[in-house]
C-alpha atoms as a PDB file:
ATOM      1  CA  UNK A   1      28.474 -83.574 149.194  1.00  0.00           C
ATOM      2  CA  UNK A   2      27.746 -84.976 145.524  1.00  0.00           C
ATOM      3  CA  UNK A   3      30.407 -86.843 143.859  1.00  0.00           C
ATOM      4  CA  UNK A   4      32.106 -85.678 140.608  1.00  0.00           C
ATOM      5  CA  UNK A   5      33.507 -87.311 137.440  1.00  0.00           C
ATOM      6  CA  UNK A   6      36.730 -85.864 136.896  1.00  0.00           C
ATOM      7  CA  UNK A   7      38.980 -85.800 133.254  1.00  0.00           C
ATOM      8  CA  UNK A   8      39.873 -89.184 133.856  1.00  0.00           C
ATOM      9  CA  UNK A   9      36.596 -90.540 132.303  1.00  0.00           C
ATOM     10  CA  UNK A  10      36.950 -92.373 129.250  1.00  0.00           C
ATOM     11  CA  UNK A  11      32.943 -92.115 128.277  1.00  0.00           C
ATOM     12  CA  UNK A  12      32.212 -95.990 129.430  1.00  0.00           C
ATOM     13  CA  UNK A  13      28.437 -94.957 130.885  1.00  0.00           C
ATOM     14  CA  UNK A  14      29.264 -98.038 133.533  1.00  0.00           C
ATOM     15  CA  UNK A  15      28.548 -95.353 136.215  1.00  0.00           C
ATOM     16  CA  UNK A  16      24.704 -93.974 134.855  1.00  0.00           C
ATOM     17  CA  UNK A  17      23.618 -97.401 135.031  1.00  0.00           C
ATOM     18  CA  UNK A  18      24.053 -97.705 138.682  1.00  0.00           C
ATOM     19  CA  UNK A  19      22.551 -94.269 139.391  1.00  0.00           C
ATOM     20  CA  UNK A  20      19.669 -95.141 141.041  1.00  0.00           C
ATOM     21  CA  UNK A  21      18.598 -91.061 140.418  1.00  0.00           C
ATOM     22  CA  UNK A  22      19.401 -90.989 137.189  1.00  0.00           C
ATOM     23  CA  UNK A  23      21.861 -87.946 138.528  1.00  0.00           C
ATOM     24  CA  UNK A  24      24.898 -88.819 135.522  1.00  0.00           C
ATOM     25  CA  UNK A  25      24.363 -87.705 132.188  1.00  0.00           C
ATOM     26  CA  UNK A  26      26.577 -88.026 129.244  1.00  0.00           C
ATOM     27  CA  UNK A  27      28.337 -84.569 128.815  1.00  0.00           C
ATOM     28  CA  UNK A  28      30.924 -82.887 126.238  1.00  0.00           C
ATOM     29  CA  UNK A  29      33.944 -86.033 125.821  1.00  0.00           C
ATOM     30  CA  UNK A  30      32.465 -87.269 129.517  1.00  0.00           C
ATOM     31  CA  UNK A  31      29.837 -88.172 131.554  1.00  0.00           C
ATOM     32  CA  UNK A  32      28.876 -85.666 134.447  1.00  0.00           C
ATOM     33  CA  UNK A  33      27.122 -85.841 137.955  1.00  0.00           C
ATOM     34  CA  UNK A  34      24.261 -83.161 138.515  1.00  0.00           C
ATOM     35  CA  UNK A  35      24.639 -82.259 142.104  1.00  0.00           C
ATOM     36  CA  UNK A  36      21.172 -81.375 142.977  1.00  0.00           C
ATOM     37  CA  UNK A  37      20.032 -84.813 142.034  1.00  0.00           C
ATOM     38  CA  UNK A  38      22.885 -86.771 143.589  1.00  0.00           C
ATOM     39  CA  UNK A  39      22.030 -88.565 146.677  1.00  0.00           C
ATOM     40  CA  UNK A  40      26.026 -89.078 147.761  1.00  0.00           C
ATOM     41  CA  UNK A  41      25.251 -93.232 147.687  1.00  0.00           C
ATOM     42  CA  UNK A  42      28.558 -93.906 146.063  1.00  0.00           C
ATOM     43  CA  UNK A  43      26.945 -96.304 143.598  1.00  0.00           C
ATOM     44  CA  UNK A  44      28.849 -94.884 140.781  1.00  0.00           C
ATOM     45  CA  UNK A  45      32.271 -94.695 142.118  1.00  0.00           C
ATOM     46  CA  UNK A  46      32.312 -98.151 142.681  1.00  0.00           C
ATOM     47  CA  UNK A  47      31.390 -99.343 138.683  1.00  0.00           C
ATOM     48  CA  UNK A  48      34.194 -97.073 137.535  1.00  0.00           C
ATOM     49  CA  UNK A  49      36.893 -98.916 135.632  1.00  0.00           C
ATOM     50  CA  UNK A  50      39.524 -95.718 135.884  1.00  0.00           C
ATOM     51  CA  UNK A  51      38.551 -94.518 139.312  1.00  0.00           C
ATOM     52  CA  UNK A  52      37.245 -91.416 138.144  1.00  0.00           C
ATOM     53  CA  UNK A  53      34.761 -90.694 140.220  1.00  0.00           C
ATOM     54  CA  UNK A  54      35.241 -89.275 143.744  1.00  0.00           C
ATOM     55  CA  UNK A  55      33.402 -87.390 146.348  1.00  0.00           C
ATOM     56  CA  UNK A  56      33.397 -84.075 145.598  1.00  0.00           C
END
């Protein structure tokens, strides 16, 4: 199951550097996770400053 960036995200783009997909994108106020290019490594989660990624 991908993981997902939820309202918590305060735009820091720690997370789409440690993508090694490329999968998170900066969206509308946040950054989002496209789930057909996630690989579920967990990468991201672990760069986030507010915890605001989990596995979705």
């Amino acid at each position: 199951m991908a993981y997902v960036i939820s309202d918590a995200c305060i735009s820091c783009g720690a997370c789409a550097g440690e993508c090694p997909t490329e999968a998170i994108k900066e969206g509308d106020g946040m950054y989002v996770i496209d789930a057909g290019t996630c690989i579920d490594c967990g990468a991201c989660a672990g760069t986030c400053p507010v915890e605001a990624i989990k596995e979705g």
